[in-house]
N, C-alpha and C. Protein backbone atom coordinates (compact mmCIF):
# COMPACT_ATOMS: atom_id res chain seq x y z
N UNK A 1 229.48 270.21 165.42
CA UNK A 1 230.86 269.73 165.45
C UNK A 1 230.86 268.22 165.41
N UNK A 2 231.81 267.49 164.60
CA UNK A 2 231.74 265.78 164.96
C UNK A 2 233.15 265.60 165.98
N UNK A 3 232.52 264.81 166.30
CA UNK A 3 233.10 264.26 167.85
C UNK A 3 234.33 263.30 166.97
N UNK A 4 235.32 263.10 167.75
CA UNK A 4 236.18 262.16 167.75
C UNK A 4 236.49 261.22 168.59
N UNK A 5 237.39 260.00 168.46
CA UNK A 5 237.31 258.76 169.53
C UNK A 5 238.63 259.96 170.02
N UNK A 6 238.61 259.86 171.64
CA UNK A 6 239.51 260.84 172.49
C UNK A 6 241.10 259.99 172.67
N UNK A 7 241.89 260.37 172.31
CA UNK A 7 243.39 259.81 172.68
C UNK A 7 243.91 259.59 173.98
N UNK A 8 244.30 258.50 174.02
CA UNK A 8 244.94 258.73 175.56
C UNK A 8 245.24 259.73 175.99
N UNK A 9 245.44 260.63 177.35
CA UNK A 9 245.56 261.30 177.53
C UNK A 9 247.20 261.30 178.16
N UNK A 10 247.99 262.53 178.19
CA UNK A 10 249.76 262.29 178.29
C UNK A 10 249.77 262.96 178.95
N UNK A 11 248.64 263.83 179.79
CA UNK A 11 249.17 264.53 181.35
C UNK A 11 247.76 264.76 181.84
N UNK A 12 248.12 264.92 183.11
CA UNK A 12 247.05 265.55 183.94
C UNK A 12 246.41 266.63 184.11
N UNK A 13 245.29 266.99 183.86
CA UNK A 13 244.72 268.19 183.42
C UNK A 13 243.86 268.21 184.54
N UNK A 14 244.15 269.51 185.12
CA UNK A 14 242.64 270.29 185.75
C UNK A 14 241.53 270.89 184.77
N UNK A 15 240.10 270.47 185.22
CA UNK A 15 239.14 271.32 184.64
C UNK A 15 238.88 272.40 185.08
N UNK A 16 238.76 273.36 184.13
CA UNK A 16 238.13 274.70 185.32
C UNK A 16 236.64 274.95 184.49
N UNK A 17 235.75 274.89 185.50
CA UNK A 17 234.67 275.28 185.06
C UNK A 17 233.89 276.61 185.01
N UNK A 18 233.56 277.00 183.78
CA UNK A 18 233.26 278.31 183.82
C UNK A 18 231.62 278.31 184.88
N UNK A 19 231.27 279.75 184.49
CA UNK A 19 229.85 280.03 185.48
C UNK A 19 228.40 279.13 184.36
N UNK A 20 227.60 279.50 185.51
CA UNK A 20 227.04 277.95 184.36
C UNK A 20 225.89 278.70 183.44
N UNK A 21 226.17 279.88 183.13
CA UNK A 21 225.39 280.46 182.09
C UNK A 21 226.32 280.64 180.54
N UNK A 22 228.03 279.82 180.62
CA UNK A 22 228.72 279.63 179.90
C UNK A 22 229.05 278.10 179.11
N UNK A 23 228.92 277.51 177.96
CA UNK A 23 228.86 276.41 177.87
C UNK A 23 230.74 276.46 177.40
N UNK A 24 231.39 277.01 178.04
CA UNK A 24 233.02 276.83 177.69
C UNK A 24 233.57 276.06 178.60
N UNK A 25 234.39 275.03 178.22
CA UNK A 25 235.68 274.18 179.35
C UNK A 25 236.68 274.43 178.63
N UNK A 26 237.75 274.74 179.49
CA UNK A 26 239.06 275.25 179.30
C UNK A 26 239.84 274.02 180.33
N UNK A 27 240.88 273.21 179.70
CA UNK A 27 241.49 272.78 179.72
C UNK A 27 242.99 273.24 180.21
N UNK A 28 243.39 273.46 181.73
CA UNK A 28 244.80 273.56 182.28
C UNK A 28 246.07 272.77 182.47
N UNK A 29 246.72 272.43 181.53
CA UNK A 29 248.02 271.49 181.69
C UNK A 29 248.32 271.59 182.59
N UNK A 30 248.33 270.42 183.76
CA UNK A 30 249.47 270.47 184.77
C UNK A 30 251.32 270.45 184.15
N UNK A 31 251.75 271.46 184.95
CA UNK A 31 253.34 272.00 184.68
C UNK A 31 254.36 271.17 185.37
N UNK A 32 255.36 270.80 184.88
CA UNK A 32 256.49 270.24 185.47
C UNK A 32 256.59 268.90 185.24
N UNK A 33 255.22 268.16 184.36
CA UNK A 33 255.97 266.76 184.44
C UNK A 33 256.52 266.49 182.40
N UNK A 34 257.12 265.38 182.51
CA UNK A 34 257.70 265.09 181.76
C UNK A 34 257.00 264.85 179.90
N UNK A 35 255.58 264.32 180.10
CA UNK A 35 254.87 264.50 179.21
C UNK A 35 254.16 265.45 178.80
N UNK A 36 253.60 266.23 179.77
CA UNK A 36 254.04 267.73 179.55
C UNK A 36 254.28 268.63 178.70
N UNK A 37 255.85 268.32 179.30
CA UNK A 37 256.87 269.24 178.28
C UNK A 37 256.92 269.04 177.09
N UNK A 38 256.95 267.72 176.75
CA UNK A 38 257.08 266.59 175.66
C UNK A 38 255.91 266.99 174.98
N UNK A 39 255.10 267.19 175.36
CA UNK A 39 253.47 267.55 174.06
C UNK A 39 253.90 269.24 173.80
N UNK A 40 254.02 270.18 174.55
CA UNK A 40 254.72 271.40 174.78
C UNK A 40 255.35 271.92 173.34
N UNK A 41 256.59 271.13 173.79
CA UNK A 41 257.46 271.20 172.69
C UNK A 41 257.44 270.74 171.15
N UNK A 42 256.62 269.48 171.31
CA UNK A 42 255.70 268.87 170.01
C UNK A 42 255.06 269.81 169.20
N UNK A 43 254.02 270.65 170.33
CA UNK A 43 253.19 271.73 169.49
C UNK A 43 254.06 272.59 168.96
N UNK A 44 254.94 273.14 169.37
CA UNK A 44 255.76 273.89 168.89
C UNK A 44 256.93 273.75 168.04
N UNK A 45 256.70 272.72 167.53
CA UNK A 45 258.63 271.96 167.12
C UNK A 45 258.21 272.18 165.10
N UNK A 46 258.98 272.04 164.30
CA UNK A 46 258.96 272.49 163.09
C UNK A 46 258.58 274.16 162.46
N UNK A 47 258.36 274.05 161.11
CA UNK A 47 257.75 275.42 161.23
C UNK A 47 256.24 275.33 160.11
N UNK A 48 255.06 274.90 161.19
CA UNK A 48 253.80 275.25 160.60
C UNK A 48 253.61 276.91 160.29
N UNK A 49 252.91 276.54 159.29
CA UNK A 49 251.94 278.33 159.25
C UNK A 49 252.31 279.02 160.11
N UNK A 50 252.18 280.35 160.30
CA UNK A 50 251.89 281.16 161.45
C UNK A 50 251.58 282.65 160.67
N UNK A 51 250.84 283.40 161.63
CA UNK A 51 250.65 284.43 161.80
C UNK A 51 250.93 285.27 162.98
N UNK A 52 252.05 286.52 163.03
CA UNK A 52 252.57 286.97 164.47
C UNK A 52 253.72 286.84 164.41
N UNK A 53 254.29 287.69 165.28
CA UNK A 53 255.97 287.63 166.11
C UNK A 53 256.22 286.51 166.55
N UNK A 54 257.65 285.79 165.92
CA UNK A 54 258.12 284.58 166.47
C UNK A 54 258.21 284.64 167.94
N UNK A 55 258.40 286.46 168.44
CA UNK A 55 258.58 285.98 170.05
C UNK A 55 257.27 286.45 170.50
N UNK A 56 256.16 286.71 170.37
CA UNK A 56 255.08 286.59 170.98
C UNK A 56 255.04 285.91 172.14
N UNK A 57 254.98 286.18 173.47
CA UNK A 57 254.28 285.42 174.75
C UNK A 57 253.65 284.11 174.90
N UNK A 58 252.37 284.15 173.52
CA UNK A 58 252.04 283.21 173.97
C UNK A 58 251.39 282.88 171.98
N UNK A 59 251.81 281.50 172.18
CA UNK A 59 251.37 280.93 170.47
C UNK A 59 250.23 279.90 171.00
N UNK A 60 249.41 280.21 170.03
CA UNK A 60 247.86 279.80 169.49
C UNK A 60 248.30 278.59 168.65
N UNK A 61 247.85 277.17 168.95
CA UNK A 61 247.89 276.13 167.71
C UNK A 61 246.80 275.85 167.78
N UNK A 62 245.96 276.02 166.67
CA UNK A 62 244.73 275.89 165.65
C UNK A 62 245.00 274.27 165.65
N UNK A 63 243.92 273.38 166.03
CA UNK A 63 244.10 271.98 165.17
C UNK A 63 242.38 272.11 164.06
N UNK A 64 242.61 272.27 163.38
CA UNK A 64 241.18 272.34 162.08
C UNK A 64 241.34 271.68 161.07
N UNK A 65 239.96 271.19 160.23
CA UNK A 65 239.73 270.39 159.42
C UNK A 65 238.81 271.13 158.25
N UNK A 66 239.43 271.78 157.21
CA UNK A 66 238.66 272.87 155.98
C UNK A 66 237.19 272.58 155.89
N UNK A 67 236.77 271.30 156.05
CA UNK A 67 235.59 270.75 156.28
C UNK A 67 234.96 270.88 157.04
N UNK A 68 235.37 271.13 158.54
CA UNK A 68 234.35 271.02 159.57
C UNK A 68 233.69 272.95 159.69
N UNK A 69 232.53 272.08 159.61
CA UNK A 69 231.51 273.83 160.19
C UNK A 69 231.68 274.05 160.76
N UNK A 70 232.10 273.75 162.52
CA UNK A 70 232.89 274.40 163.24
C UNK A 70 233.60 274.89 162.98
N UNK A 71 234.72 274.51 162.56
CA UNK A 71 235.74 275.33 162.05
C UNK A 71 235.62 276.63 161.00
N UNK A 72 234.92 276.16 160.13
CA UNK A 72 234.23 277.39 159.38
C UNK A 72 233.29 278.60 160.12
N UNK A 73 232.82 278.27 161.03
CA UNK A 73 231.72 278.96 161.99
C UNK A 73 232.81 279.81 162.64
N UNK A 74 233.60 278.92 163.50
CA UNK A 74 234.81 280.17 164.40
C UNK A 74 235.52 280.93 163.19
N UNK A 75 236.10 280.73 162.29
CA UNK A 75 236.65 281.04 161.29
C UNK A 75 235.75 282.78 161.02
N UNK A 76 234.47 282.44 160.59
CA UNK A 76 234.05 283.62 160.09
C UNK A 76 233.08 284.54 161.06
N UNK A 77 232.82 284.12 162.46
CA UNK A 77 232.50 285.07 163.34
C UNK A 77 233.66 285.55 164.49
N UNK A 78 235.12 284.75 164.47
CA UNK A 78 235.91 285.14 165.84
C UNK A 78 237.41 285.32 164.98
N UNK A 79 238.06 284.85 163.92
CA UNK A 79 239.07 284.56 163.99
C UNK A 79 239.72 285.87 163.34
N UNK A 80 239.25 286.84 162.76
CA UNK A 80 239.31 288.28 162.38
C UNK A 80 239.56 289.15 163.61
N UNK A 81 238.40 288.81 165.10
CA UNK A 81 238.63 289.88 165.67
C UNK A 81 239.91 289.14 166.80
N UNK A 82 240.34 288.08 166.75
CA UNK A 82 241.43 286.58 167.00
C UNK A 82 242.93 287.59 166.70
N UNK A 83 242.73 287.69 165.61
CA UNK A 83 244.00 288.60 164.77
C UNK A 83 244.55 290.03 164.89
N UNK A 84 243.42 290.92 164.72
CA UNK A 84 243.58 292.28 165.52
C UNK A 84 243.72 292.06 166.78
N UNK A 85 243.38 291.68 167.81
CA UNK A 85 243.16 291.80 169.22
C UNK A 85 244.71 291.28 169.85
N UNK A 86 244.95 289.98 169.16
CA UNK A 86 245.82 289.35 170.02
C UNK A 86 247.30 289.00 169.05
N UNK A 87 246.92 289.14 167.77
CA UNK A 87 248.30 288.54 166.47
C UNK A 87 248.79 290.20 166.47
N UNK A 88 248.16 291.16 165.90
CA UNK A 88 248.49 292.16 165.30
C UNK A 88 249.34 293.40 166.49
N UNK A 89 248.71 292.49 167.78
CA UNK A 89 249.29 293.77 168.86
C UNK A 89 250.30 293.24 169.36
N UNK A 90 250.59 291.98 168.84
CA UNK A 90 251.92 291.10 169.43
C UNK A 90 251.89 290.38 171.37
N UNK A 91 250.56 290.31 171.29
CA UNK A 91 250.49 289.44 172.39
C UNK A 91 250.51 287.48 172.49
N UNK A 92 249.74 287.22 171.23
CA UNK A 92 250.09 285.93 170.66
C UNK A 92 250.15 286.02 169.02
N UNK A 93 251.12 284.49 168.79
CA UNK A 93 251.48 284.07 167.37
C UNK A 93 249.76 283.04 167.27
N UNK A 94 249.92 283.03 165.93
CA UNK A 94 248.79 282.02 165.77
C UNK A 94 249.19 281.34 164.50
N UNK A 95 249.04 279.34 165.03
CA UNK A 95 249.67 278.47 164.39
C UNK A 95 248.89 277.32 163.84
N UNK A 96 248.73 277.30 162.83
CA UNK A 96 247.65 276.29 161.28
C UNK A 96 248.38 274.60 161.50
N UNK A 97 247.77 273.97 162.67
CA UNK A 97 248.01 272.35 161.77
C UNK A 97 246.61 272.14 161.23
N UNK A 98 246.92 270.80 160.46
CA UNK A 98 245.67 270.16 160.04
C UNK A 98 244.98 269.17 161.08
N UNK A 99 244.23 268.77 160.90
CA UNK A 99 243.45 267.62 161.99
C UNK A 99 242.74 267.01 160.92
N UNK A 100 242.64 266.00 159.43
CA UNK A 100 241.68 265.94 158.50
C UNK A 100 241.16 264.61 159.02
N UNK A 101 239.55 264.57 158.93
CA UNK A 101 238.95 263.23 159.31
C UNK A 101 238.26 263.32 158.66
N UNK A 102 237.38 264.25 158.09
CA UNK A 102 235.96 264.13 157.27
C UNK A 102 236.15 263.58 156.01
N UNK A 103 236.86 263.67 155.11
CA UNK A 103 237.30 262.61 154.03
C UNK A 103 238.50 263.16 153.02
N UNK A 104 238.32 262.28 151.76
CA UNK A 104 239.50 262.72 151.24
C UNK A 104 239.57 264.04 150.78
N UNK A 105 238.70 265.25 150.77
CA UNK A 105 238.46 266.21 150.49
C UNK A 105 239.38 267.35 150.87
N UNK A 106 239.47 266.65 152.62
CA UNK A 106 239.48 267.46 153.21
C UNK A 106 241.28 267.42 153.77
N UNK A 107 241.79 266.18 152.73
CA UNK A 107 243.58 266.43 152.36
C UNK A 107 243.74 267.39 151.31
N UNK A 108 242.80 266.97 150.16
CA UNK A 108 242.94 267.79 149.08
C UNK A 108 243.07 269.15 149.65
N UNK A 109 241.87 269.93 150.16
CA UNK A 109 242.10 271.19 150.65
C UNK A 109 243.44 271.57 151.15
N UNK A 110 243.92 270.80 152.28
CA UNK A 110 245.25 271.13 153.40
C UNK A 110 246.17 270.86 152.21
N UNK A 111 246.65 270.34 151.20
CA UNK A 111 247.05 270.01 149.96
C UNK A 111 247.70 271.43 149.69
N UNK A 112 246.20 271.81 148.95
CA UNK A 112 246.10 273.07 147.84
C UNK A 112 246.83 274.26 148.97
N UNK A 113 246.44 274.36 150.35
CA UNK A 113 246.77 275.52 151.44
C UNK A 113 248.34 275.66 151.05
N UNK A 114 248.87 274.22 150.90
CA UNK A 114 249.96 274.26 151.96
C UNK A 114 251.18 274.59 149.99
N UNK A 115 250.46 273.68 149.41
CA UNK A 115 251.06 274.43 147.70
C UNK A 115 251.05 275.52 147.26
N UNK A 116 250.16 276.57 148.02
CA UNK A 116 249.95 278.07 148.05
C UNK A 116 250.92 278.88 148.25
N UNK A 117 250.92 277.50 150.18
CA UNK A 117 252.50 278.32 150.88
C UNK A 117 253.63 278.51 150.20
N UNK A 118 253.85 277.62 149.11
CA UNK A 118 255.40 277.57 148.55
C UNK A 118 255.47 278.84 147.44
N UNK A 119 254.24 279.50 147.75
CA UNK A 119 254.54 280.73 146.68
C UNK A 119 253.72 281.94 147.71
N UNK A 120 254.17 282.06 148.78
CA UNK A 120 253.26 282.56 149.53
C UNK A 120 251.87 283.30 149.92
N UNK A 121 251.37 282.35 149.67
CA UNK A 121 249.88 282.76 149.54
C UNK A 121 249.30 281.30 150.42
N UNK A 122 250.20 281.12 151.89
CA UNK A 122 249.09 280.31 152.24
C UNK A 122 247.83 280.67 153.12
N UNK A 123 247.97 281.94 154.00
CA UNK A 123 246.64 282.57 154.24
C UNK A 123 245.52 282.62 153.48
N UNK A 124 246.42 283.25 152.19
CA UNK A 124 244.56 283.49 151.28
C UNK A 124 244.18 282.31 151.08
N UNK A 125 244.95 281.44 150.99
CA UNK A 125 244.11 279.75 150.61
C UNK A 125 243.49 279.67 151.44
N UNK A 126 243.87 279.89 152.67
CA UNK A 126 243.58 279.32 154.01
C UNK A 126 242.06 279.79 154.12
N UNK A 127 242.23 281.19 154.03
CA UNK A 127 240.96 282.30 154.39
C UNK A 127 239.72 281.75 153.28
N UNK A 128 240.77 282.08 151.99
CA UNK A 128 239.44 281.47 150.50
C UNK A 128 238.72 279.65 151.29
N UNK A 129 239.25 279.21 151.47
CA UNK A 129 238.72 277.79 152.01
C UNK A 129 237.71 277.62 152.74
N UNK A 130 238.06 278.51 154.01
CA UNK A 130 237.09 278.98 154.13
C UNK A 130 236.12 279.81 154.37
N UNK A 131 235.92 280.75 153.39
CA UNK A 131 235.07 281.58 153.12
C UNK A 131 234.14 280.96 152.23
N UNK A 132 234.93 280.14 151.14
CA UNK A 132 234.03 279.17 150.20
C UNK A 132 233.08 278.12 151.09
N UNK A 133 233.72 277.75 151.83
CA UNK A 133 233.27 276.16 152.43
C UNK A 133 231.69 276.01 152.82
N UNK A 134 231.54 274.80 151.73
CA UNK A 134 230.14 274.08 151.59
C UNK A 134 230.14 272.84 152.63
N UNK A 135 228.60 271.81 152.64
CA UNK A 135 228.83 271.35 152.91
C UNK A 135 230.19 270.01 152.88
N UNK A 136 230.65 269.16 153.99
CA UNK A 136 231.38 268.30 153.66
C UNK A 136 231.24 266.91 152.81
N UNK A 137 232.63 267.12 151.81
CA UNK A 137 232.37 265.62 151.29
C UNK A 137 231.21 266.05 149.85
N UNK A 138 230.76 266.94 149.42
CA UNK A 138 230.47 267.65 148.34
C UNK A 138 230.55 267.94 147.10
N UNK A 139 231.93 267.66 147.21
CA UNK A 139 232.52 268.12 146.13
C UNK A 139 233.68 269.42 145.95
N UNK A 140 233.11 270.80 146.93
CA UNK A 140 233.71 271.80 146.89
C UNK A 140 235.08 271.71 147.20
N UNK A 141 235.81 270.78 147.87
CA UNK A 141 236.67 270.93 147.94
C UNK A 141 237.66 269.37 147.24
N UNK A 142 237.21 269.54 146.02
CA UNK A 142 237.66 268.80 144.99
C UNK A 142 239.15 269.17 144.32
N UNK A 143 240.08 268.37 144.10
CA UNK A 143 241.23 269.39 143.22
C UNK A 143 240.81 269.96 142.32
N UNK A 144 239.86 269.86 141.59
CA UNK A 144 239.84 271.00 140.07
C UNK A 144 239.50 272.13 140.79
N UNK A 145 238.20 272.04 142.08
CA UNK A 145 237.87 273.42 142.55
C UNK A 145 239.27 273.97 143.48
N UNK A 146 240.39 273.28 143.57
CA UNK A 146 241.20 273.44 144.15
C UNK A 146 242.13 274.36 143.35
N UNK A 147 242.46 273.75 141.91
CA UNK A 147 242.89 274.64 141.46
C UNK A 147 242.31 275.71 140.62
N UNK A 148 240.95 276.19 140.67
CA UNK A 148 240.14 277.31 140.49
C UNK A 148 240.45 278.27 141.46
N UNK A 149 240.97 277.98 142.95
CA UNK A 149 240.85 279.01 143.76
C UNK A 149 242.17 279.56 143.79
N UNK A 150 243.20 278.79 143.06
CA UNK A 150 244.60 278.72 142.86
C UNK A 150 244.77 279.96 141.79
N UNK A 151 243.81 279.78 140.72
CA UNK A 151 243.65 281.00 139.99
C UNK A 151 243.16 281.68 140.31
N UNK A 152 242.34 282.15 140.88
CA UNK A 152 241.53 283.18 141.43
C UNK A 152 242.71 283.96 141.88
N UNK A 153 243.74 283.27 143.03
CA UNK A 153 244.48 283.73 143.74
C UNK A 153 246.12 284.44 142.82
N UNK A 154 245.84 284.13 141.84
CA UNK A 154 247.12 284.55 140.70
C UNK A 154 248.53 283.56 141.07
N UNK A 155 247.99 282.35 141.43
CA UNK A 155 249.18 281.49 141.61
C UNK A 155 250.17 281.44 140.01
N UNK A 156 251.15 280.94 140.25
CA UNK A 156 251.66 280.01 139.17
C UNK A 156 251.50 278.73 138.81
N UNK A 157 250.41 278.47 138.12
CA UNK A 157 249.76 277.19 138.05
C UNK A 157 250.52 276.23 137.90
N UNK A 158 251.97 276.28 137.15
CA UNK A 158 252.56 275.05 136.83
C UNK A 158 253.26 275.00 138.18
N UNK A 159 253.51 275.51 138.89
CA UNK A 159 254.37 275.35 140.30
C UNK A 159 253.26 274.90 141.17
N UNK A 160 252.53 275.67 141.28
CA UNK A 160 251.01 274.85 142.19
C UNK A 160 251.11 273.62 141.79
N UNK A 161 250.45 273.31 140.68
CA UNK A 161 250.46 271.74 140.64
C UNK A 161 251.34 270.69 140.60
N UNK A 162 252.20 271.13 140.26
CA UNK A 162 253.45 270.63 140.87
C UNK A 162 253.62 270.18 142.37
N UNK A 163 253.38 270.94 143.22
CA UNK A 163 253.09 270.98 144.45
C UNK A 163 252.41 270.29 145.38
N UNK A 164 251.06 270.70 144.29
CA UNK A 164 249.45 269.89 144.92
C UNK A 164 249.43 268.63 144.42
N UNK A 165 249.73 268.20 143.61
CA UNK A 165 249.75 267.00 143.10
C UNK A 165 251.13 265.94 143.27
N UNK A 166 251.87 266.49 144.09
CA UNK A 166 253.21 265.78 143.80
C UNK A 166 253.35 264.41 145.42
N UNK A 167 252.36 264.57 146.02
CA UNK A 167 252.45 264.15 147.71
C UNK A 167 252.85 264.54 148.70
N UNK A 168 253.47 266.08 147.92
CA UNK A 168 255.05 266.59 149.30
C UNK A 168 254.23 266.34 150.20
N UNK A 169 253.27 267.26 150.71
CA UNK A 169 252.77 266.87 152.08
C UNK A 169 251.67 266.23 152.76
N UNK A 170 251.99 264.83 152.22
CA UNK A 170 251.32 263.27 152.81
C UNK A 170 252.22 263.42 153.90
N UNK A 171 253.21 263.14 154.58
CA UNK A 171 254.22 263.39 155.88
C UNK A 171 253.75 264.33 156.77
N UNK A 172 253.71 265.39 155.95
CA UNK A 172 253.30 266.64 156.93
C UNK A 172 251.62 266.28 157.64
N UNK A 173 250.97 265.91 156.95
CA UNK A 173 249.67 265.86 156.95
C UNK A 173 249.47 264.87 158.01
N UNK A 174 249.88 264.13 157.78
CA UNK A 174 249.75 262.41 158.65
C UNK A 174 250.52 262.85 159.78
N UNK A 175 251.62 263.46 160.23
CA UNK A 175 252.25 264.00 161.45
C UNK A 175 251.38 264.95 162.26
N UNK A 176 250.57 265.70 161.35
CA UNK A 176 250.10 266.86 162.18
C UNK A 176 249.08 266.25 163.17
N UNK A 177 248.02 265.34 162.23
CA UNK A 177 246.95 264.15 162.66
C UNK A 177 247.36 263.43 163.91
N UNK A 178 248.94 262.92 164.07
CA UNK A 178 249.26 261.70 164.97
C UNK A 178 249.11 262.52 166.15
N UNK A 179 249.96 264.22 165.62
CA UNK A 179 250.60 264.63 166.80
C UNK A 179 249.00 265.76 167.42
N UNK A 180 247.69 265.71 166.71
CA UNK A 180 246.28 266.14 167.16
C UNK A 180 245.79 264.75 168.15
N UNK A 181 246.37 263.71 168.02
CA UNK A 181 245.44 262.39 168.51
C UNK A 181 246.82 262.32 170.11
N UNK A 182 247.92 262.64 170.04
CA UNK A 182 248.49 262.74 171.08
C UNK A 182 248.17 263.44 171.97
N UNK A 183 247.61 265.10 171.38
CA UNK A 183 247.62 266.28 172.10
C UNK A 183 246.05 265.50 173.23
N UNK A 184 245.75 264.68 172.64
CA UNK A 184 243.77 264.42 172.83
C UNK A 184 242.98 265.18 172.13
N UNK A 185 243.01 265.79 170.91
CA UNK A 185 242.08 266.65 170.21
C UNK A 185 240.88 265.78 170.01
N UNK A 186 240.02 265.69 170.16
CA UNK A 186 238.44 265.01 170.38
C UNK A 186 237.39 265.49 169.29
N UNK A 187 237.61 266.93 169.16
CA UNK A 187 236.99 267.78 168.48
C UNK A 187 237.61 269.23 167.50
N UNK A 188 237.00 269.30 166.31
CA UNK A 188 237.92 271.00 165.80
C UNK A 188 236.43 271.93 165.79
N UNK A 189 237.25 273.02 165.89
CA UNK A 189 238.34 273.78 165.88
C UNK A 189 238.96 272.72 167.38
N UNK A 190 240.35 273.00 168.03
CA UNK A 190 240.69 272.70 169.13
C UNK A 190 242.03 273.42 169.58
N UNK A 191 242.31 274.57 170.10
CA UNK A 191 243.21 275.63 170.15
C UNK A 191 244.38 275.25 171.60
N UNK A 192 245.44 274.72 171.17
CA UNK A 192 246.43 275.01 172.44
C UNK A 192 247.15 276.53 172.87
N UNK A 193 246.75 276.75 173.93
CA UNK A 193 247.57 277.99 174.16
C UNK A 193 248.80 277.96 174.80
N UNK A 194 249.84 278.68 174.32
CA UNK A 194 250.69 277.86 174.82
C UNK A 194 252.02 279.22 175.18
N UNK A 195 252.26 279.30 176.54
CA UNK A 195 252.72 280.61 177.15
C UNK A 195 254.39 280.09 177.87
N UNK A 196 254.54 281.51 178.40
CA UNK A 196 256.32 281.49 178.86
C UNK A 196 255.99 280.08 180.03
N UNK A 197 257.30 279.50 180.02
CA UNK A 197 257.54 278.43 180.70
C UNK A 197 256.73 277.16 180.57
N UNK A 198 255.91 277.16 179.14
CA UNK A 198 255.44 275.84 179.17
C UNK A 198 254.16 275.80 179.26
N UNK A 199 253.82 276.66 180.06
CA UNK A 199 252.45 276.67 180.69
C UNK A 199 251.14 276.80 179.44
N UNK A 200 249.93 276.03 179.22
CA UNK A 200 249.54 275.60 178.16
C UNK A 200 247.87 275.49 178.78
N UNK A 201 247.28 276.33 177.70
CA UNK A 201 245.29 276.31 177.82
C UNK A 201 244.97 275.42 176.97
N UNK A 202 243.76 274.88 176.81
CA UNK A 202 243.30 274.34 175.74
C UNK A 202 242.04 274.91 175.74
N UNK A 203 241.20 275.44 174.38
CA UNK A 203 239.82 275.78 174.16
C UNK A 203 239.21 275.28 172.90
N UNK A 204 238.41 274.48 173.35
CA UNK A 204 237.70 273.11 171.93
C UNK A 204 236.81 274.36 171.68
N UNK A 205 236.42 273.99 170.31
CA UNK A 205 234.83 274.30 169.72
C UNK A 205 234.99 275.99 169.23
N UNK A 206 234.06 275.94 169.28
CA UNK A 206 233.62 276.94 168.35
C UNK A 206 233.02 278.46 169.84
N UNK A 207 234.49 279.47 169.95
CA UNK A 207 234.34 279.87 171.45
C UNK A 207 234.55 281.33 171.12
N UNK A 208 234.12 282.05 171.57
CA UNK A 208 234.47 283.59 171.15
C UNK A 208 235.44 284.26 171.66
N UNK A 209 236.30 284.91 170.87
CA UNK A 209 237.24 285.65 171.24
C UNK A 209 237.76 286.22 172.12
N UNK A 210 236.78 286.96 172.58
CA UNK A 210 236.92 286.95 174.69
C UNK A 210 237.46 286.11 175.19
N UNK A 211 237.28 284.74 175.70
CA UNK A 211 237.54 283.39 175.50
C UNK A 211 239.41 283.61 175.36
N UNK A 212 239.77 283.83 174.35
CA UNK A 212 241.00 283.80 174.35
C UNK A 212 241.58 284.93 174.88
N UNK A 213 241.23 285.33 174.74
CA UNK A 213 241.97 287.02 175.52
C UNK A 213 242.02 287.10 177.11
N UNK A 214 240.71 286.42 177.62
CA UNK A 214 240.88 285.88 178.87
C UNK A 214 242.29 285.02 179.09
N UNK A 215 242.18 284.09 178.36
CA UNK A 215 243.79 282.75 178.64
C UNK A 215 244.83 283.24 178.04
N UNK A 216 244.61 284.08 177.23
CA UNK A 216 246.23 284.68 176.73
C UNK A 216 246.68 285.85 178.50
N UNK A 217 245.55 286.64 178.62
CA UNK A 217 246.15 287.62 180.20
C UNK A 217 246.64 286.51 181.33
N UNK A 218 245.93 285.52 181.09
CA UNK A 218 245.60 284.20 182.18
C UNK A 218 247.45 283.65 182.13
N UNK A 219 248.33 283.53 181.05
CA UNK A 219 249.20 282.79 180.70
C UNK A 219 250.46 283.46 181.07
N UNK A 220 250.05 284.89 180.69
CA UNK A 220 251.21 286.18 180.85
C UNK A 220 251.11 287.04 182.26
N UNK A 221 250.08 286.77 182.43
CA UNK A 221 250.08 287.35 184.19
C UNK A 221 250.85 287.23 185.20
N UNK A 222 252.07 285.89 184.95
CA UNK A 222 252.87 285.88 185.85
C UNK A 222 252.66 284.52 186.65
């Protein structure tokens, strides 16, 4: 995983430390103060991606970068059994920003995802991205291979590129980034969990599914 310079931090967090044959830290928002709420509502405010019931309990925000092996690593050993377990039974929503640092590649990609969306197909981009994903900065995630996967996928090429090429989402992209460096995202994958009344997990890295199913019962328990 590459490390990031860490953002100020906008609330007070307890650590809880797991048993020490676990290399997981889970991150507990302290509840009730004002910044808080304010990051809370941030994660949740517009309408990114999702997968799941708008009223789901508790929503999952993904901060990932198409580039990072982490992200590709959780992607293709946890985020399948992520979906059955916890999207598909309607216990949590699960929500796609970008976090891009590794280079310009890795807009292009969030680019091509999000030009998909406007003809709905932004999962399979999402999934094809990475299922393809080479190393970073490569090449693979070049626009021409961008719009190869666009065909693959039976887009409408002249609306895709239209899309992918037009800047719509330089705004989106650069917001999602400000509002990953607010949250303190340090590292991707980096997952907010985020439950009734506010109440909010965080789980960095590359963590197995258990892992979440633990903090999703953890959130809804009352």
């Amino acid at each position: 995983m590459r490390l990031l310079t860490p953002a100020a931090p906008t609330s007070t967090s307890t650590i809880v430390t797991p048993p020490a044959s676990s290399s997981i830290m889970i991150a507990t928002s302290a509840s009730g103060s004002s910044n808080s709420l304010n990051l809370t509502s941030n994660l949740l405010a517009g309408s990114p991606p999702s997968l799941g019931s708008p009223t789901a309990p508790v929503t999952i925000v993904e901060f990932g970068d198409y580039q990072c092996p982490t992200c590709g690593a959780w992607y293709n050993s946890q985020e399948v059994s992520l979906i059955q377990n916890l999207v598909n039974t309607g216990k949590a929503r699960l929500v796609w920003r970008d976090f891009d640092y590794y280079g310009p590649d890795s807009v292009s990609a969030s680019e091509a995802a999000y030009a998909a969306g406007e003809q709905g197909k932004f999962w399979q981009f999402h999934d094809l991205l990475f299922q393809r994903q080479q190393s970073p900065n490569s090449g693979w995630a070049s626009k021409q291979n961008m719009e190869k996967f666009a065909l693959q996928l039976g887009l409408n090429m002249t609306k895709f590129n239209q899309a992918f090429n037009g800047g719509n989402y330089d705004a989106l992209i650069d917001a999602n980034h400000s509002l990953g460096m607010q949250a303190g995202v340090t590292e991707t994958p980096t997952f907010f969990l985020i439950g009734p009344n506010g109440k909010m997990i965080t789980i960095a890295g590359d963590q197995p599914e258990s892992v979440f199913e633990q903090a999703v019962a953890s959130l809804t328990s009352g």
